[in-house]
C-alpha atoms as a PDB file:
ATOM      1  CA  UNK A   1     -16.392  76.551  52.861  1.00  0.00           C
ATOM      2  CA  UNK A   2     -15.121  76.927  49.376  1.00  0.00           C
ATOM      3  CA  UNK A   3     -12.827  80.086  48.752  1.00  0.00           C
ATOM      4  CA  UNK A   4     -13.602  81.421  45.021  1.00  0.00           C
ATOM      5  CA  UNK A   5     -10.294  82.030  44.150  1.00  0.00           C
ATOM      6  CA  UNK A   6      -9.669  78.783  44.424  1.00  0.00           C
ATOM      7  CA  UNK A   7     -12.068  78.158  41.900  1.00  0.00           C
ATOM      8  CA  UNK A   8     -11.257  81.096  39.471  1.00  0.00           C
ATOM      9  CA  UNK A   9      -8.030  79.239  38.224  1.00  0.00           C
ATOM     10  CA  UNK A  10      -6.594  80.293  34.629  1.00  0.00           C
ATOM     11  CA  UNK A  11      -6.865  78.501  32.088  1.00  0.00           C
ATOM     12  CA  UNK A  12      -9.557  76.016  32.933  1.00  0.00           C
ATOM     13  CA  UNK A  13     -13.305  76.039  31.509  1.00  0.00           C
ATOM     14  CA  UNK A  14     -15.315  77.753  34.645  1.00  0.00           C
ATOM     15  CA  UNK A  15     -18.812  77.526  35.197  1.00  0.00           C
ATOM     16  CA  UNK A  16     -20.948  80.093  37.442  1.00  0.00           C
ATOM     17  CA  UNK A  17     -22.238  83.705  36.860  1.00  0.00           C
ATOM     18  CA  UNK A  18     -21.025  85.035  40.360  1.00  0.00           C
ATOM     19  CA  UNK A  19     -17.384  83.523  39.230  1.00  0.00           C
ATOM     20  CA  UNK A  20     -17.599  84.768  35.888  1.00  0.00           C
ATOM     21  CA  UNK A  21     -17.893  88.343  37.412  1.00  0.00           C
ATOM     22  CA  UNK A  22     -15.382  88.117  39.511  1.00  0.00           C
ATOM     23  CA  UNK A  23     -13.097  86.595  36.382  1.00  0.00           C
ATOM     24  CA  UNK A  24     -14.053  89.692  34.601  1.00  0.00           C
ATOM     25  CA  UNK A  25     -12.886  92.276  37.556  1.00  0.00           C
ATOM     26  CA  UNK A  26      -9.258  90.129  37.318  1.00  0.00           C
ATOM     27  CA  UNK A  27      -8.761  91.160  33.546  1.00  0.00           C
ATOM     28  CA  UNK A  28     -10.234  94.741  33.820  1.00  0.00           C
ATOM     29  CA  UNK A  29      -7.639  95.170  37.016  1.00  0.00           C
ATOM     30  CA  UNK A  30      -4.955  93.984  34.704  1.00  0.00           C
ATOM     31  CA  UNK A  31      -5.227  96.347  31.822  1.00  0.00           C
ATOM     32  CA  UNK A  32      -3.253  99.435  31.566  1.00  0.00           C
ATOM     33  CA  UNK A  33      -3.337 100.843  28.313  1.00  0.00           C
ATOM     34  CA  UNK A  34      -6.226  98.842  26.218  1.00  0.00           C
ATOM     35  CA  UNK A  35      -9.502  96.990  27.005  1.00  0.00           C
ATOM     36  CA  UNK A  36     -11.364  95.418  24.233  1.00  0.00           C
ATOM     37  CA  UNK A  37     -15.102  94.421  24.867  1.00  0.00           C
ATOM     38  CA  UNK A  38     -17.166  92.423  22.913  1.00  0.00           C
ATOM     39  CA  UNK A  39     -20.252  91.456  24.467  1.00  0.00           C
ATOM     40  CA  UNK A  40     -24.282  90.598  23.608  1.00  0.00           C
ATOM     41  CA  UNK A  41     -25.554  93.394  26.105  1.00  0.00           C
ATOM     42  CA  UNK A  42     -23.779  93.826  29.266  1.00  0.00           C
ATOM     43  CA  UNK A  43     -26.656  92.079  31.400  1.00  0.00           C
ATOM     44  CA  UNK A  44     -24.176  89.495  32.317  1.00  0.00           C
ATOM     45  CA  UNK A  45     -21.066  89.783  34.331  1.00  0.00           C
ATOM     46  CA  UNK A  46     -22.172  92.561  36.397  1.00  0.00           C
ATOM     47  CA  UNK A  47     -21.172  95.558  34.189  1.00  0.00           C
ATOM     48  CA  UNK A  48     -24.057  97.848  35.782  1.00  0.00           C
ATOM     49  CA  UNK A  49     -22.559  97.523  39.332  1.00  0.00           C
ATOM     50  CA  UNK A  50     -20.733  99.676  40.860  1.00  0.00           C
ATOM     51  CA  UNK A  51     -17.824  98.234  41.168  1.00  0.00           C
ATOM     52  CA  UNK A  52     -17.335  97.741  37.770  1.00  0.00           C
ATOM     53  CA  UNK A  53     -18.260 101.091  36.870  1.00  0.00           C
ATOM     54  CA  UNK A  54     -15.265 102.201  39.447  1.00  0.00           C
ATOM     55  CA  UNK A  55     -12.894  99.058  37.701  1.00  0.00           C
ATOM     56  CA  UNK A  56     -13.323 101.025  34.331  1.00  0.00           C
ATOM     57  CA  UNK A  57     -13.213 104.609  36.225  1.00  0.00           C
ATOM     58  CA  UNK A  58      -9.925 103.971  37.566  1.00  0.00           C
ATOM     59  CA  UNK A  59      -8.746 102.276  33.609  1.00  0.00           C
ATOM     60  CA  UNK A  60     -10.153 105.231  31.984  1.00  0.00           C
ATOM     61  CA  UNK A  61      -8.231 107.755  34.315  1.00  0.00           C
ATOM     62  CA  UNK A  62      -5.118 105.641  35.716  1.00  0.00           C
ATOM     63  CA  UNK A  63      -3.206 106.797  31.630  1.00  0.00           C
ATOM     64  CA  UNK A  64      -3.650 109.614  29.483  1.00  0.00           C
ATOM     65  CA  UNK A  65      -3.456 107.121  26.508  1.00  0.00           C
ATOM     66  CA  UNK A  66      -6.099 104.111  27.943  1.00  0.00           C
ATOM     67  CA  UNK A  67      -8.772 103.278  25.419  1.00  0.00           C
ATOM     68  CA  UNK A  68     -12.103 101.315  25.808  1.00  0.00           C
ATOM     69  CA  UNK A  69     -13.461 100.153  23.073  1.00  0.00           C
ATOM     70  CA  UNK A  70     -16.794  97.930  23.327  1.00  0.00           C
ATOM     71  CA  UNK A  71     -19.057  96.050  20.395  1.00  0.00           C
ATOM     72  CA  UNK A  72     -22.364  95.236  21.455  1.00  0.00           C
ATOM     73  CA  UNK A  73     -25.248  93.435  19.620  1.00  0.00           C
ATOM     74  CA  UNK A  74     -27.926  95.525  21.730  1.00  0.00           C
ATOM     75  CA  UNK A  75     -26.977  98.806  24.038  1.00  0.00           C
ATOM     76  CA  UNK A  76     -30.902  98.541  25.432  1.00  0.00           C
ATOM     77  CA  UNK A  77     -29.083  97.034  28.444  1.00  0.00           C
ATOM     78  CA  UNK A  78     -26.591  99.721  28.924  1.00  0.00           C
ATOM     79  CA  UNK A  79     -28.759 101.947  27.970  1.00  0.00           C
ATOM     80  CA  UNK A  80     -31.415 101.694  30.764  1.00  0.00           C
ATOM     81  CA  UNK A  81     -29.738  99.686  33.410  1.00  0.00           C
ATOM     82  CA  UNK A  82     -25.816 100.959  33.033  1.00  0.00           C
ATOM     83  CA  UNK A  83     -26.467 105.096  34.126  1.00  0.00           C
ATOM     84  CA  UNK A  84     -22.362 104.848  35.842  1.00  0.00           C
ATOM     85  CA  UNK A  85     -21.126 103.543  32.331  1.00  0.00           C
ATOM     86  CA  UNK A  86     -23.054 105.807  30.346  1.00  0.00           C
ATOM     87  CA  UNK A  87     -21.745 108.928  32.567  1.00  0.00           C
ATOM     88  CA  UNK A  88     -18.171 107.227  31.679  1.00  0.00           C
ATOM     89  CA  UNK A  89     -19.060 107.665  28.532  1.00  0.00           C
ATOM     90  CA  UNK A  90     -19.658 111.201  28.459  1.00  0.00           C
ATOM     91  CA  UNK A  91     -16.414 111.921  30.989  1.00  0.00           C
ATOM     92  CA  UNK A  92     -14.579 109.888  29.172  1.00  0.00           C
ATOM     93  CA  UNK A  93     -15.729 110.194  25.126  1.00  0.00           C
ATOM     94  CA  UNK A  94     -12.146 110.971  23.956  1.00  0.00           C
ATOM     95  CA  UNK A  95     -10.594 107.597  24.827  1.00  0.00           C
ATOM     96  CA  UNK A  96     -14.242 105.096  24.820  1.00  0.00           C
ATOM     97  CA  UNK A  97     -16.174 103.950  22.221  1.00  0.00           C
ATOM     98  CA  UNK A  98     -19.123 102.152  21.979  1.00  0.00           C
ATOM     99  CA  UNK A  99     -20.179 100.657  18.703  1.00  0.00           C
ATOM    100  CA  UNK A 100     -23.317  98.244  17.777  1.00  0.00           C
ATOM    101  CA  UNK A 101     -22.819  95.756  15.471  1.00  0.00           C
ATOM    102  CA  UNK A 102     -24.354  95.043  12.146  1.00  0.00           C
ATOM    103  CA  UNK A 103     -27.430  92.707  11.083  1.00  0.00           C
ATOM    104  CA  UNK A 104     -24.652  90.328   9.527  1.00  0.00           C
ATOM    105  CA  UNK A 105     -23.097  89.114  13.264  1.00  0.00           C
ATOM    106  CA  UNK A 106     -25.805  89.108  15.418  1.00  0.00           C
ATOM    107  CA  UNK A 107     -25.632  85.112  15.210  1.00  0.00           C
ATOM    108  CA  UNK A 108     -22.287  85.861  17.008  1.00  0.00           C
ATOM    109  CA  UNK A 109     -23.108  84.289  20.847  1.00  0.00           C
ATOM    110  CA  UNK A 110     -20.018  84.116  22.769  1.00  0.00           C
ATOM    111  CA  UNK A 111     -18.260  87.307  24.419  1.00  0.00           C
ATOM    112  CA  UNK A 112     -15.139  88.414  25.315  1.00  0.00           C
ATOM    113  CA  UNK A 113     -12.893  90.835  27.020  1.00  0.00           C
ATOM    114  CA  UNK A 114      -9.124  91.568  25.783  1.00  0.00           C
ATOM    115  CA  UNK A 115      -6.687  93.660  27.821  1.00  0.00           C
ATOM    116  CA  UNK A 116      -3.660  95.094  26.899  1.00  0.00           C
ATOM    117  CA  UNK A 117      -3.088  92.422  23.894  1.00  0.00           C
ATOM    118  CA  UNK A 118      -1.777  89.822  26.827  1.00  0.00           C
ATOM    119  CA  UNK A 119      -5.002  88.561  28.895  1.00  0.00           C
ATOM    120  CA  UNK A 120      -8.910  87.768  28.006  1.00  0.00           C
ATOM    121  CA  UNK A 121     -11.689  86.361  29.335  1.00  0.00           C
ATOM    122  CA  UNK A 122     -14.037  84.447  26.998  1.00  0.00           C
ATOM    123  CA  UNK A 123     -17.791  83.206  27.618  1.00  0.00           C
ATOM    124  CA  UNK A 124     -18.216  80.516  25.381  1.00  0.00           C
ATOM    125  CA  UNK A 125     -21.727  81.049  24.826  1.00  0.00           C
ATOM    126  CA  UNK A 126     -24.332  83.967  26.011  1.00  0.00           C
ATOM    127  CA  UNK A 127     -26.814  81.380  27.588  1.00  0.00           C
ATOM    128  CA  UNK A 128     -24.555  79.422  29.784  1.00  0.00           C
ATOM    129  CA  UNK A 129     -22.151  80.702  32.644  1.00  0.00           C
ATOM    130  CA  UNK A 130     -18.738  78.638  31.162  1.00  0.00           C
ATOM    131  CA  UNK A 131     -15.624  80.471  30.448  1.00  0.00           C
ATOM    132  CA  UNK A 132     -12.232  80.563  30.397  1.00  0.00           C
ATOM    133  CA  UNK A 133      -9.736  83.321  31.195  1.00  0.00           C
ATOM    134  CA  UNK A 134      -5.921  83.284  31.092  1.00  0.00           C
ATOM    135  CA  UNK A 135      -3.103  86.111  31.580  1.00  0.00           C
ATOM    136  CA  UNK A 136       0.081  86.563  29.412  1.00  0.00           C
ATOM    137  CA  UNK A 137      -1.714  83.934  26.053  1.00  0.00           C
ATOM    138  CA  UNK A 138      -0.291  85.922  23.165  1.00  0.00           C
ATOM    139  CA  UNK A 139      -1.830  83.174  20.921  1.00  0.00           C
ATOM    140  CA  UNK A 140      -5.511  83.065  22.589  1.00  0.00           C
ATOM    141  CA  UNK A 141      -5.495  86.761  22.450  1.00  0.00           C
ATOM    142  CA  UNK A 142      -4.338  87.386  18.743  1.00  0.00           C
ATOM    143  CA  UNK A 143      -7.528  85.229  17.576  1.00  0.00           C
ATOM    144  CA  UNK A 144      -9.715  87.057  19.411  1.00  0.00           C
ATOM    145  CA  UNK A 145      -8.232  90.167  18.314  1.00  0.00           C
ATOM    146  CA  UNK A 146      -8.707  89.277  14.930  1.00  0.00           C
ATOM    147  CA  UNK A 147     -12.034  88.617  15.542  1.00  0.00           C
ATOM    148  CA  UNK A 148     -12.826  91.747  17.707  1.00  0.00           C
ATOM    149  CA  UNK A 149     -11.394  93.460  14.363  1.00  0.00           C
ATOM    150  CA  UNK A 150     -14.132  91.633  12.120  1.00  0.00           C
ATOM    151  CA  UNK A 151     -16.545  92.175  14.581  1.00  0.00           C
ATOM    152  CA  UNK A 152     -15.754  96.153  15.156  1.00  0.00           C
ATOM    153  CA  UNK A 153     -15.464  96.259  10.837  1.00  0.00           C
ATOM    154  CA  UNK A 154     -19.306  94.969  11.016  1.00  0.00           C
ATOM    155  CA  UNK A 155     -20.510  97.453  13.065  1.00  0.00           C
ATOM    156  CA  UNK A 156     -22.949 100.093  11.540  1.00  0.00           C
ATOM    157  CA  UNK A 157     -24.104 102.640  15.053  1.00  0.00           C
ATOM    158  CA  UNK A 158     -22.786 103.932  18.009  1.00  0.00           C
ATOM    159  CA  UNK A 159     -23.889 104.590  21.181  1.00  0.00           C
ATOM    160  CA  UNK A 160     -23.341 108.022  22.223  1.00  0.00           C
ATOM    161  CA  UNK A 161     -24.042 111.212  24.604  1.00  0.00           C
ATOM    162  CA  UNK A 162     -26.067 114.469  24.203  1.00  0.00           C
ATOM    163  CA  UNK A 163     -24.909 117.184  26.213  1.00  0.00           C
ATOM    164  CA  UNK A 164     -27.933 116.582  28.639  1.00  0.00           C
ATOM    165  CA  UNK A 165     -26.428 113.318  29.363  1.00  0.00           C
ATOM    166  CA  UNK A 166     -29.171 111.035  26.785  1.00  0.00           C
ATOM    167  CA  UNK A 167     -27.577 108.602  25.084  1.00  0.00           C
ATOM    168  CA  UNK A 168     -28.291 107.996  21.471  1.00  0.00           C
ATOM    169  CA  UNK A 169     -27.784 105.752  18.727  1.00  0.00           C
ATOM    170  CA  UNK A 170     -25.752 106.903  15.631  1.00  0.00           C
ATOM    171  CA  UNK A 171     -25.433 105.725  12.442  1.00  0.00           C
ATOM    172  CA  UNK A 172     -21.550 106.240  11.386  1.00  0.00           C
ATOM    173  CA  UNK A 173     -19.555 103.134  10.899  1.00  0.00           C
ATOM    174  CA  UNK A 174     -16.333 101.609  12.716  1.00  0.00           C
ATOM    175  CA  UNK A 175     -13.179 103.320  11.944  1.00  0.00           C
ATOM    176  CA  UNK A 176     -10.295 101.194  10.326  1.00  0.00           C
END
């Protein structure tokens, strides 16, 4: 039998939804202070389980100063299928954003995950289960920040919550 963390090794291309879900609950674990999401829709990597809902439960609430900040092309996933997140969300408004990009990058088909400006996880592309993740690559991480940055600058709604708890879409665009 094959133990998954021995096939969840940094810095390698991986290939495997079930893996790539588990790669994602290794970054989220590691951040303290900053996550940075950039993603299609959630529907992959297992972001309306409840384990990750508790992975970005204990983020949100483990420091006073943690922020969350995700980019999606669609929020139809989170939306209907993501009720923990959303109820983050509303808990947790003051330190997590969700924004929805722009028209001009929906041709954008990888996604990615950034914590604390140190570790990431990247899909290469939306319709196949490769990645790669690594801990402590300044250099990886600074592109991807830069391009989280272009990304979050082409954003035109966000994803927000009444006071009954329905999320809506608004129209306001990405703070700089």
């Amino acid at each position: 039998m094959v133990n998954n963390n021995d096939m969840l090794e940094p810095n390698k291309i991986i290939l495997g939804e079930q893996l790539y879900g588990e790669a994602i609950n290794l970054i989220l674990r590691s951040a303290q202070h900053k996550l940075l999401i950039f993603d299609q829709d959630l529907s992959r990597g297992d972001f309306a389980s409840l384990e990750k809902s508790g992975v970005f439960q204990n983020f949100l609430s483990a420091n006073i100063a943690s922020q969350l900040t995700i980019i999606l092309h669609d929020p139809g996933f989170l939306q209907n299928k993501c009720p923990r997140l959303l109820n983050l969300l509303e808990v947790y408004g003051h330190k997590m954003r969700v924004y929805i990009t722009s028209t001009s990058v929906k041709h954008a088909k990888d996604c990615f995950i950034l914590a604390d400006g140190q570790h990431y996880i990247k899909r290469i592309h939306i319709d196949q289960a490769r990645f790669k993740y690594a801990f402590d690559d300044l250099q990886s991480v600074e592109v991807l920040n830069n391009r989280f940055i272009e990304l979050l600058d082409a954003t035109a709604d966000t994803v927000t919550t009444k006071p009954l708890g329905l999320c809506r879409i608004c129209k306001t665009k990405a703070p700089h």
